[in-house]
Protein backbone atom coordinates (compact mmCIF):
# COMPACT_ATOMS: atom_id res chain seq x y z
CA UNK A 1 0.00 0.00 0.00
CA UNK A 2 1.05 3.53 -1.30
CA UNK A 3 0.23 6.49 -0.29
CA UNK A 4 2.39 9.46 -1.95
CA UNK A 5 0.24 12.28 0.06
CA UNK A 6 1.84 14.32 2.67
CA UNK A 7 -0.07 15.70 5.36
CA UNK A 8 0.89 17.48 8.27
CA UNK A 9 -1.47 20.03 9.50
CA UNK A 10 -3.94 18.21 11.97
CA UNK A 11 -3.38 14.82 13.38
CA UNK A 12 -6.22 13.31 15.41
CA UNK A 13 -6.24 9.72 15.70
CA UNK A 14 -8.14 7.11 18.48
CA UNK A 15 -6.83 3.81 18.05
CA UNK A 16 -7.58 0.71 20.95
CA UNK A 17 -5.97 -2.42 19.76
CA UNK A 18 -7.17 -5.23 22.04
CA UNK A 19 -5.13 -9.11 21.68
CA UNK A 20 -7.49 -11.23 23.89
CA UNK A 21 -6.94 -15.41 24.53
CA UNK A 22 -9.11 -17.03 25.90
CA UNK A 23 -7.40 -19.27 29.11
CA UNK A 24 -6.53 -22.39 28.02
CA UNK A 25 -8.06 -25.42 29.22
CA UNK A 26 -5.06 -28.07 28.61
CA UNK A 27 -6.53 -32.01 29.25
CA UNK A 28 -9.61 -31.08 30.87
CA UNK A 29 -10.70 -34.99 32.22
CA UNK A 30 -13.57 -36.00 34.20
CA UNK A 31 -13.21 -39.59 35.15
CA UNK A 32 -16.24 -41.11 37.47
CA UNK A 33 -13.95 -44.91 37.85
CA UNK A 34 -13.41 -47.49 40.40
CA UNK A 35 -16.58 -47.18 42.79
CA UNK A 36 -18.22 -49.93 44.83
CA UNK A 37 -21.59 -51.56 44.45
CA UNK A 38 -24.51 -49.43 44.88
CA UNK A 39 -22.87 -46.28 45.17
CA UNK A 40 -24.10 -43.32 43.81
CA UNK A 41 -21.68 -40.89 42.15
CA UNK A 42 -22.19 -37.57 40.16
CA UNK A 43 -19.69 -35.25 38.80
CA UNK A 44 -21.21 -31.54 37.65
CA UNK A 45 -18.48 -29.37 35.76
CA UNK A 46 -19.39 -26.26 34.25
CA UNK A 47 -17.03 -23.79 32.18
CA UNK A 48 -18.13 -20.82 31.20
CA UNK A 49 -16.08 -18.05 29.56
CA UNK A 50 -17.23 -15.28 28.86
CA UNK A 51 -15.16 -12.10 26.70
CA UNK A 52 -16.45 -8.40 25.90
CA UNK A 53 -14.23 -6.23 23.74
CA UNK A 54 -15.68 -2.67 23.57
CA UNK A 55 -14.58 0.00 21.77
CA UNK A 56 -15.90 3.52 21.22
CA UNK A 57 -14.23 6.65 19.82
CA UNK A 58 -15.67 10.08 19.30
CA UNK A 59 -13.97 12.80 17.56
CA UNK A 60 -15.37 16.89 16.93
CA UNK A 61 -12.88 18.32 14.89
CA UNK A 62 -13.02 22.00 13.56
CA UNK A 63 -10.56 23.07 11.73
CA UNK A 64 -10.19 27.22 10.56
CA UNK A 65 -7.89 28.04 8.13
CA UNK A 66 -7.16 31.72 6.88
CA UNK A 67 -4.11 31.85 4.58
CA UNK A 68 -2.89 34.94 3.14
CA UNK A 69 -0.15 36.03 0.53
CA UNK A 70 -0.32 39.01 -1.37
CA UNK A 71 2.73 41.18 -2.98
CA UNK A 72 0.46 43.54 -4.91
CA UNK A 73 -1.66 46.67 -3.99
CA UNK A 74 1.33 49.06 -4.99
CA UNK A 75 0.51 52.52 -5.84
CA UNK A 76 3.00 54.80 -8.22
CA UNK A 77 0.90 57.91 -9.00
CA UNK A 78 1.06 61.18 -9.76
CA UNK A 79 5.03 61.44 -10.39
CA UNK A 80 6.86 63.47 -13.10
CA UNK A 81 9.94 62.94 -14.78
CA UNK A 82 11.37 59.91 -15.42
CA UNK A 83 10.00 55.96 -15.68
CA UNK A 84 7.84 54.59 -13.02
CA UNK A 85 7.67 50.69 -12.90
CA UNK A 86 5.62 48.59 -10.88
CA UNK A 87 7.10 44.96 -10.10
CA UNK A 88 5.69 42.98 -7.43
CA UNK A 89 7.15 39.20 -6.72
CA UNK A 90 5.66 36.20 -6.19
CA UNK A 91 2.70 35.16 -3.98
CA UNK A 92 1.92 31.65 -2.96
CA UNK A 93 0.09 29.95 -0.31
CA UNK A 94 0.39 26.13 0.20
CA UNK A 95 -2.35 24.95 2.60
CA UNK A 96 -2.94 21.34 4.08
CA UNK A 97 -5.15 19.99 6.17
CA UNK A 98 -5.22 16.38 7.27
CA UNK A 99 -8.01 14.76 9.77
CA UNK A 100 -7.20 10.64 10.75
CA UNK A 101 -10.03 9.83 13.04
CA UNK A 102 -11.67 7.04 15.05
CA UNK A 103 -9.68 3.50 14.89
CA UNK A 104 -10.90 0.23 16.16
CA UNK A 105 -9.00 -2.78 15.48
CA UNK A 106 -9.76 -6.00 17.96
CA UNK A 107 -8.05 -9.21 17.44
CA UNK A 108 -9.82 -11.73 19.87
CA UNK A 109 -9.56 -15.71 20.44
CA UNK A 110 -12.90 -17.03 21.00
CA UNK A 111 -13.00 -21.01 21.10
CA UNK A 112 -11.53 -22.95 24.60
CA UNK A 113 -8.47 -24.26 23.76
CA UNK A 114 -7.06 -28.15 24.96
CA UNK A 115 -8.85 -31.79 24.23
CA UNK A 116 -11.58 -32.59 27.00
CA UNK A 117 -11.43 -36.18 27.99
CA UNK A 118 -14.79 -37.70 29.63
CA UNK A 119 -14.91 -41.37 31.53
CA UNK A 120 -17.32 -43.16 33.45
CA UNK A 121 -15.45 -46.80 33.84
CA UNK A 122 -15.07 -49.71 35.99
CA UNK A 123 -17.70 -48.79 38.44
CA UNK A 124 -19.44 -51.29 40.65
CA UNK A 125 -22.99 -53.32 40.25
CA UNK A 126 -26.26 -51.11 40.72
CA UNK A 127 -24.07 -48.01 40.85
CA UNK A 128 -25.45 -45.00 39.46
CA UNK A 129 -23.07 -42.76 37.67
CA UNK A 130 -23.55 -39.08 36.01
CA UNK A 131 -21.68 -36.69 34.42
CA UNK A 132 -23.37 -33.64 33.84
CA UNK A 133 -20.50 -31.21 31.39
CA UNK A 134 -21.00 -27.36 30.13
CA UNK A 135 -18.78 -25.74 28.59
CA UNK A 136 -20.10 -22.08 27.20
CA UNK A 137 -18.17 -19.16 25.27
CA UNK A 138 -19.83 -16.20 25.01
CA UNK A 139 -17.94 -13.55 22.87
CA UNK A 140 -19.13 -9.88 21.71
CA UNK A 141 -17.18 -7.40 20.13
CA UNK A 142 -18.41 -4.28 19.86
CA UNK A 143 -17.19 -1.06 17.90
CA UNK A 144 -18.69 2.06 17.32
CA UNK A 145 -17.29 5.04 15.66
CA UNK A 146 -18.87 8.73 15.94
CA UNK A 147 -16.96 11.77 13.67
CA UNK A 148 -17.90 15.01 13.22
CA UNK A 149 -15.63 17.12 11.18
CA UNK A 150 -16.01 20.56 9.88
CA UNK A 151 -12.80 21.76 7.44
CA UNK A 152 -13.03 26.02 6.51
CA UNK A 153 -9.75 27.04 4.33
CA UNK A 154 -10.05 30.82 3.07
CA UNK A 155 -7.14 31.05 1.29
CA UNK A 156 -6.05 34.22 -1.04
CA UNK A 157 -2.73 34.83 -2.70
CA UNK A 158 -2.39 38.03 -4.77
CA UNK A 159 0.28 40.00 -6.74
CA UNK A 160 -2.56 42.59 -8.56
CA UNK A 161 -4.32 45.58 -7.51
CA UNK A 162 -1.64 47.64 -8.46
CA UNK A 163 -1.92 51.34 -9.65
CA UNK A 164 0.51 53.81 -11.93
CA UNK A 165 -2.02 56.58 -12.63
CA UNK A 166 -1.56 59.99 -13.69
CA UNK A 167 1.97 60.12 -14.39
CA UNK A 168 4.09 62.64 -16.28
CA UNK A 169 7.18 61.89 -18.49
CA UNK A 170 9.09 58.35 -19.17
CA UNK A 171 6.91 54.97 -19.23
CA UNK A 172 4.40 53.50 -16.95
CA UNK A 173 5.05 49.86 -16.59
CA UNK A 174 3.01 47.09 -13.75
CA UNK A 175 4.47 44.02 -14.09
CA UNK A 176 3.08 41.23 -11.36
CA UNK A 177 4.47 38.05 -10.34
CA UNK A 178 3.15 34.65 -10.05
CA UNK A 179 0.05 34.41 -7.81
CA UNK A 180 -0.57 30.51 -6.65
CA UNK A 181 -2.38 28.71 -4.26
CA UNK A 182 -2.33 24.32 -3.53
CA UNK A 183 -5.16 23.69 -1.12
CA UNK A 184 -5.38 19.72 0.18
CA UNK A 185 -7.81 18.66 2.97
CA UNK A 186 -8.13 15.24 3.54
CA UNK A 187 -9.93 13.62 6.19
CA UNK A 188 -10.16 9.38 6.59
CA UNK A 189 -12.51 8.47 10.02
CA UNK A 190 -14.16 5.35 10.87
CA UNK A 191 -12.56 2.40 10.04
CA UNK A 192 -13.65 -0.85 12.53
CA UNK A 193 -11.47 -3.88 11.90
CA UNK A 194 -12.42 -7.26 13.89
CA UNK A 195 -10.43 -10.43 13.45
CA UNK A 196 -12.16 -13.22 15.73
CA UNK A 197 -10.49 -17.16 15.94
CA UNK A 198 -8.38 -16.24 13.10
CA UNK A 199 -5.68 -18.19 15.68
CA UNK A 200 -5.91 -21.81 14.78
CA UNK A 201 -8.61 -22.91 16.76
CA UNK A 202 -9.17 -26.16 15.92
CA UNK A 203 -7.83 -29.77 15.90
CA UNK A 204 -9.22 -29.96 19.80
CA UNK A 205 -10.63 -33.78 20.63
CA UNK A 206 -13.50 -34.60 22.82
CA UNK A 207 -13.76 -38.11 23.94
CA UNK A 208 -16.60 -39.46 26.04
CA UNK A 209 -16.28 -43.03 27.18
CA UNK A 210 -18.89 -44.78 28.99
CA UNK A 211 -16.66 -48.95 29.40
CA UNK A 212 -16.39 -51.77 31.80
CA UNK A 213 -19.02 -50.67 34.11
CA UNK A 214 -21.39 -53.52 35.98
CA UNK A 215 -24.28 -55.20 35.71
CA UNK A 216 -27.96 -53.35 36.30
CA UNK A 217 -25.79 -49.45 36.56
CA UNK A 218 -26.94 -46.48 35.09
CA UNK A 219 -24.44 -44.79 33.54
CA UNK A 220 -25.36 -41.27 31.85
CA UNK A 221 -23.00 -38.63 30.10
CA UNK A 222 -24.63 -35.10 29.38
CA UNK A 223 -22.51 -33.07 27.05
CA UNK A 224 -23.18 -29.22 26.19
CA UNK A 225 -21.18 -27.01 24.05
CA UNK A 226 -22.38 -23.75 23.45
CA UNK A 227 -20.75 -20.76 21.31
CA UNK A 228 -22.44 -17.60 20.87
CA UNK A 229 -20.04 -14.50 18.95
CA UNK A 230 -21.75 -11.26 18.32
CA UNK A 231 -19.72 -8.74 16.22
CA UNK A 232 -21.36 -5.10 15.99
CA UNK A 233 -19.59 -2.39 13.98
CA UNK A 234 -21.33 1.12 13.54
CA UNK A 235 -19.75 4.37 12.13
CA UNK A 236 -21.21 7.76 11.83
CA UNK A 237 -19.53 10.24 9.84
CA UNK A 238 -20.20 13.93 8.82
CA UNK A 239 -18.11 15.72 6.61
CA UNK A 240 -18.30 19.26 6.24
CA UNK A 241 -15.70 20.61 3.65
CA UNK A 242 -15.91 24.39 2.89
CA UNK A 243 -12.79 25.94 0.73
CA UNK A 244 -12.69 29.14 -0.97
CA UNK A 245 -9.58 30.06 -2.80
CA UNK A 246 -9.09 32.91 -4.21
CA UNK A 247 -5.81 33.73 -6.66
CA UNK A 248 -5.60 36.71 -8.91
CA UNK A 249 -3.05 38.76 -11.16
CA UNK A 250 -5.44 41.17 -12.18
CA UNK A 251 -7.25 44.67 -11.39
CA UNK A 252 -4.19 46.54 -12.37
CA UNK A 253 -4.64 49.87 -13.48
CA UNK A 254 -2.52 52.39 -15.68
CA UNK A 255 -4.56 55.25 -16.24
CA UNK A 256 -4.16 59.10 -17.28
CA UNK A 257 -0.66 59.12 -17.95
CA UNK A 258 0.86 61.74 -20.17
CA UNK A 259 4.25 60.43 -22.07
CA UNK A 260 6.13 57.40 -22.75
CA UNK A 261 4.58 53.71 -23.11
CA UNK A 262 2.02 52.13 -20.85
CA UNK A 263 2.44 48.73 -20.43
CA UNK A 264 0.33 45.93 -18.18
CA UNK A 265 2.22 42.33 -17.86
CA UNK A 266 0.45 40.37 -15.10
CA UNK A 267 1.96 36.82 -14.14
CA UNK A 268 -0.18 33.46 -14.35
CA UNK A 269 -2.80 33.04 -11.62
CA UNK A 270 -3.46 29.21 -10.94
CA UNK A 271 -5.42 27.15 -8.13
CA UNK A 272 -5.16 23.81 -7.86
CA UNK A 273 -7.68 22.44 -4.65
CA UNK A 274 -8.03 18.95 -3.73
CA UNK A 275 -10.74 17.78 -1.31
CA UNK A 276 -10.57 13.68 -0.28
CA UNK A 277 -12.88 12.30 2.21
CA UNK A 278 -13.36 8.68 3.04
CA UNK A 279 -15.33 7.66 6.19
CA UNK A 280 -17.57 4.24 7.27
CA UNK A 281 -15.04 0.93 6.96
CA UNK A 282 -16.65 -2.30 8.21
CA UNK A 283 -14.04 -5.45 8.09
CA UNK A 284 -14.64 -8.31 10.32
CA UNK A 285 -12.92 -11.77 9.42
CA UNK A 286 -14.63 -14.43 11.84
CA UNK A 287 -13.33 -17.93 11.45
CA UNK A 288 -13.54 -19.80 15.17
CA UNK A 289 -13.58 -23.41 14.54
CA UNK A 290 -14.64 -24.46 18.14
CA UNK A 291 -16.03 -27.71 17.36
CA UNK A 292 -14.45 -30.58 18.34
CA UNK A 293 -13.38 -33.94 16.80
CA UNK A 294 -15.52 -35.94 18.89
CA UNK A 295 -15.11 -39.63 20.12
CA UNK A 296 -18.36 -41.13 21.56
CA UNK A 297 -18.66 -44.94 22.79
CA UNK A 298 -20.35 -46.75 24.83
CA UNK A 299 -18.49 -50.56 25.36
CA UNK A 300 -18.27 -53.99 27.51
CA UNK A 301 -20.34 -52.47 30.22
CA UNK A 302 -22.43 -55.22 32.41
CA UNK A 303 -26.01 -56.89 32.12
CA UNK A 304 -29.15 -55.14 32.05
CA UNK A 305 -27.06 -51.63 32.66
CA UNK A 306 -28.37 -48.38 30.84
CA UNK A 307 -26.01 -46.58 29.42
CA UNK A 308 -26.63 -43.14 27.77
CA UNK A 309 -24.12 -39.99 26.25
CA UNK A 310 -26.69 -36.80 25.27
CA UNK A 311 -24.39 -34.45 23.20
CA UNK A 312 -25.29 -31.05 21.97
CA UNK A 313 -23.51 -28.43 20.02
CA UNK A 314 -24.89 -25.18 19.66
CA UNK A 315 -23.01 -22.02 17.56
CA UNK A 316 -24.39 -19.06 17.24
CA UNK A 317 -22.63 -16.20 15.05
CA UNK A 318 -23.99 -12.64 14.67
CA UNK A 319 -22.58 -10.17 12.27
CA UNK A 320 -23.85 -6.26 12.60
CA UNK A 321 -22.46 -4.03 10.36
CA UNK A 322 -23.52 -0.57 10.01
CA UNK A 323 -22.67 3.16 8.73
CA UNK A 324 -24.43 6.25 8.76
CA UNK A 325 -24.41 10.33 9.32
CA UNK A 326 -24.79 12.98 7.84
CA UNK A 327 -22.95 12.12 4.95
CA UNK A 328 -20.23 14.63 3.38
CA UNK A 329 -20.88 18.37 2.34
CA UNK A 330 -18.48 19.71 -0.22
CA UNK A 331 -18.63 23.50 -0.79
CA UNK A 332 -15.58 24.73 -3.24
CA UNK A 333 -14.78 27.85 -4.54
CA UNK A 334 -12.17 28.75 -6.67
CA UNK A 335 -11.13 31.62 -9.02
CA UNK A 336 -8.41 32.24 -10.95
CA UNK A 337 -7.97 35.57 -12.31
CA UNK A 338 -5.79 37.44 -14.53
CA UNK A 339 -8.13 40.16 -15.87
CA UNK A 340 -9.50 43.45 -15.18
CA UNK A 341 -6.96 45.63 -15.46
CA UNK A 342 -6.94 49.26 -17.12
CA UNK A 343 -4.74 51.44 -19.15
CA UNK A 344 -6.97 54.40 -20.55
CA UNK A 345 -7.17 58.22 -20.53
CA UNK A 346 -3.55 57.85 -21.44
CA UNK A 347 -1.39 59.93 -23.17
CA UNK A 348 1.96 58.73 -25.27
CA UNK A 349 4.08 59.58 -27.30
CA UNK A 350 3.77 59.89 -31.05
CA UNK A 351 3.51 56.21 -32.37
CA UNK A 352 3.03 54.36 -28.75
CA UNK A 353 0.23 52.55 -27.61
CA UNK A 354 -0.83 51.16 -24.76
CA UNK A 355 -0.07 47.63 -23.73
CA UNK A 356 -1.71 44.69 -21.73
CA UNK A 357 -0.57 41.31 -21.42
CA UNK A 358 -2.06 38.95 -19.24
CA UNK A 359 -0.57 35.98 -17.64
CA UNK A 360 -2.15 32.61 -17.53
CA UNK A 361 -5.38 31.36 -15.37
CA UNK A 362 -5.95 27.94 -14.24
CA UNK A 363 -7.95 26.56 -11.60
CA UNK A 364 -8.16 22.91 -11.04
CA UNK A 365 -10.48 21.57 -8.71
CA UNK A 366 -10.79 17.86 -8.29
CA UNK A 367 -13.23 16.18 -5.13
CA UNK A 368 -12.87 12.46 -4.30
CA UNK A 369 -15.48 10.97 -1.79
CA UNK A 370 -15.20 7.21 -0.84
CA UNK A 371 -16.73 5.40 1.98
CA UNK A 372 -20.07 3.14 3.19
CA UNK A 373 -17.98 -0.19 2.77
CA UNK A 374 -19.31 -3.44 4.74
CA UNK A 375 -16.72 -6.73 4.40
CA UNK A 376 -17.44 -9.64 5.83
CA UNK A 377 -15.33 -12.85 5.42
CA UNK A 378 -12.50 -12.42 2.85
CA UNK A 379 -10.17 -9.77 2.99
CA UNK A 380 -11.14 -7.38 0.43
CA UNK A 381 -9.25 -4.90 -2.09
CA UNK A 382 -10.62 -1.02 -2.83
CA UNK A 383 -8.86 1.17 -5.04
CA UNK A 384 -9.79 4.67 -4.95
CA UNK A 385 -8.13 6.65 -7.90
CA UNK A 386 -7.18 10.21 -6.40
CA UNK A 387 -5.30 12.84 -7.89
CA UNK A 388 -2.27 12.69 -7.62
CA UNK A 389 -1.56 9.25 -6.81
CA UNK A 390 -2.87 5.88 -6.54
CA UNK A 391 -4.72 4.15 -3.32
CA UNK A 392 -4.37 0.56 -2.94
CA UNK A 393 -5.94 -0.98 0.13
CA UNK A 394 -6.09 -4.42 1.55
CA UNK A 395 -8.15 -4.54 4.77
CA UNK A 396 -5.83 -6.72 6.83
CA UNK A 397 -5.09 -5.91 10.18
CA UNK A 398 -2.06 -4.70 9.87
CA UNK A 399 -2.51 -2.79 6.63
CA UNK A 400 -5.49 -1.05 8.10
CA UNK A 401 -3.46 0.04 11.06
CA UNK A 402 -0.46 1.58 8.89
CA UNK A 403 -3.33 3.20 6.19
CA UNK A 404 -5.10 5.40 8.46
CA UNK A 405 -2.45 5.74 11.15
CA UNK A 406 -0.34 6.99 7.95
């Protein structure tokens, strides 16, 4: 992933990454073995784990910029004898402004890890025997994302608004310079990343053995395995980009002069504004695996004994993925001007005439808005063609991370 922008200006980033494991339960073993006649023997295991990853970021950004450059508004008027000249330099204004906002990224282990071994063996005549196991994972992940961002750039560079007027003797000459103005705003807010039992989770046994018990028992194994994952992911985003740019060459004036040449040269006048918002990422890649190989059997117990394993798997999986606001508001405004400038009520010599030459005008505006993007399972690719450059993501975990962290 490339990204060949630079911004500096405002850096406002909330980022919670959470690495959660769930404790391991190494050669968990219930064995009910070796009791007398007539005895009467239970075992009751429950194991319940239960993990909440929350994350919640708000950002209110404002961000007022007033940029200014201006070499012009020179006055040379009323003078006799001689030339009078006019040359201003160079005005430029460079203006970034860069908003990161609002970064979840949870990588979480949901599934019980180790092999669960279950006996009830070798237990006497008429005994009654019961093994009553639970084993529950409950796992929500939840990430919400709120941004509110307002971007105002005012931005004017200027080299015009210059004045010879009413001048006697030698030449009036106004020559500008350049007058230029780069304007980037960029803001990127609310990305949610989830990974969940992307760990190697499986290749865990469960073995339930109900053997070699005697005559007229009653032997019972209750198995439960419940897994319930919830992922929720919400974003709200509103964008409010307001730039007016303003750069001019112009408005130059060489009026009621008596003698020599009059002469207007104004410099180019160019604008060149980039907006880029993108806002609302949903990625979750959910891939537990808790179920077990299981190994059931029931063998060589004794006459007339009841023997019984009740086994029940139960997975739930939720996925919530949402984005909303108020959307994004572009308001642009830019002018590029070399005109309006004046040379009349002049008078030259025999054979001159007055003279205006304009420089260039260009104004480039160009507004990119990407965003409302929902993935769930594979890892997806978005390319977003921008000015400038070209944005390649891949919504990994640790691409996401080094994309909007920059």
């Amino acid at each position: 992933m490339k990204l060949n922008k630079k911004f500096v200006t405002v850096f406002a980033a909330a980022v919670l990454l959470v690495q959660s494991a769930l404790p391991a339960l190494a050669a968990t073993t219930i064995v009910v073995s070796g009791n007398g006649a007539d005895s009467k023997n239970q075992a009751n295991v429950s194991v319940s784990q239960t993990t909440n990853v929350v994350q919640s970021n708000n950002a209110n950004v404002t961000n007022d910029v007033k940029a200014n450059a201006n070499t012009g508004g020179n006055k040379a008027n009323k003078n006799t004898g001689g030339d009078v000249s006019v040359h201003t330099g160079d005005a430029s204004v460079d203006t970034k402004v860069s908003n990161t906002l609002n970064t979840n990224a949870a990588s979480v282990d949901c599934c019980n890890k180790g092999d669960v071994d279950v006996k009830i063996s070798g237990n006497g005549a008429d005994s009654r025997n019961n093994v009553d196991l639970s084993v529950s994972n409950n796992t929500l992940v939840s990430q919400t994302n709120n941004a509110n961002v307002r971007n105002n750039v005012d931005a004017y560079a200027g080299t015009g608004y210059n004045e010879a007027n009413k001048n006697t003797g030698g030449d009036s000459v106004i020559r500008t310079g350049d007058a230029s103005i780069t304007t980037e705003v960029s803001t990127s807010a609310n990305a949610n990343s989830a990974r969940v039992g992307a760990n190697g989770n499986g290749g865990k046994t469960l073995s339930a053995w109900v053997v070699g018990n005697g005559a007229d028992s009653r032997n019972d194994l209750d198995l439960y395995f419940g897994h319930d994952l919830n992922v929720v992911q919400n974003n709200s985003a509103s964008v409010y980009n307001k730039v007016d740019v303003d750069a001019g060459t112009g408005s130059n004036k060489a009026n009621k002069n008596t003698g020599g040449d009059f002469v207007i040269e104004t410099g180019d006048a160019t604008v060149d504004v980039v907006v880029d918002t993108m806002t609302n990422f949903n990625w979750a890649d959910v891939d537990c695996g808790c179920l077990f190989d299981v190994l059931a059997k029931i063998h060589g117990n004794g006459y007339d004994s009841r023997n019984e394993i009740g086994a029940v798997f139960d997975d739930s999986l939720g996925v919530f993925q949402s984005n909303g606001g108020y959307g994004v508001d572009n308001l642009v405004y830019a002018d590029a001007g070399t005109g309006y400038n004046e040379s009349k009520k002049g008078t030259g010599y025999d054979g001159s005439d007055p003279y205006i030459q304009t420089g260039d005008a260009e104004s480039y505006v160009e507004v990119t808005n990407g965003g409302n993007s929902n993935v769930y399972g594979e890892t997806p690719e978005w390319e977003f063609p921008m000015y400038g450059f070209n944005l390649n993501i891949s919504f990994n975990l640790r691409d996401l991370l080094e994309f909007l962290m920059g």
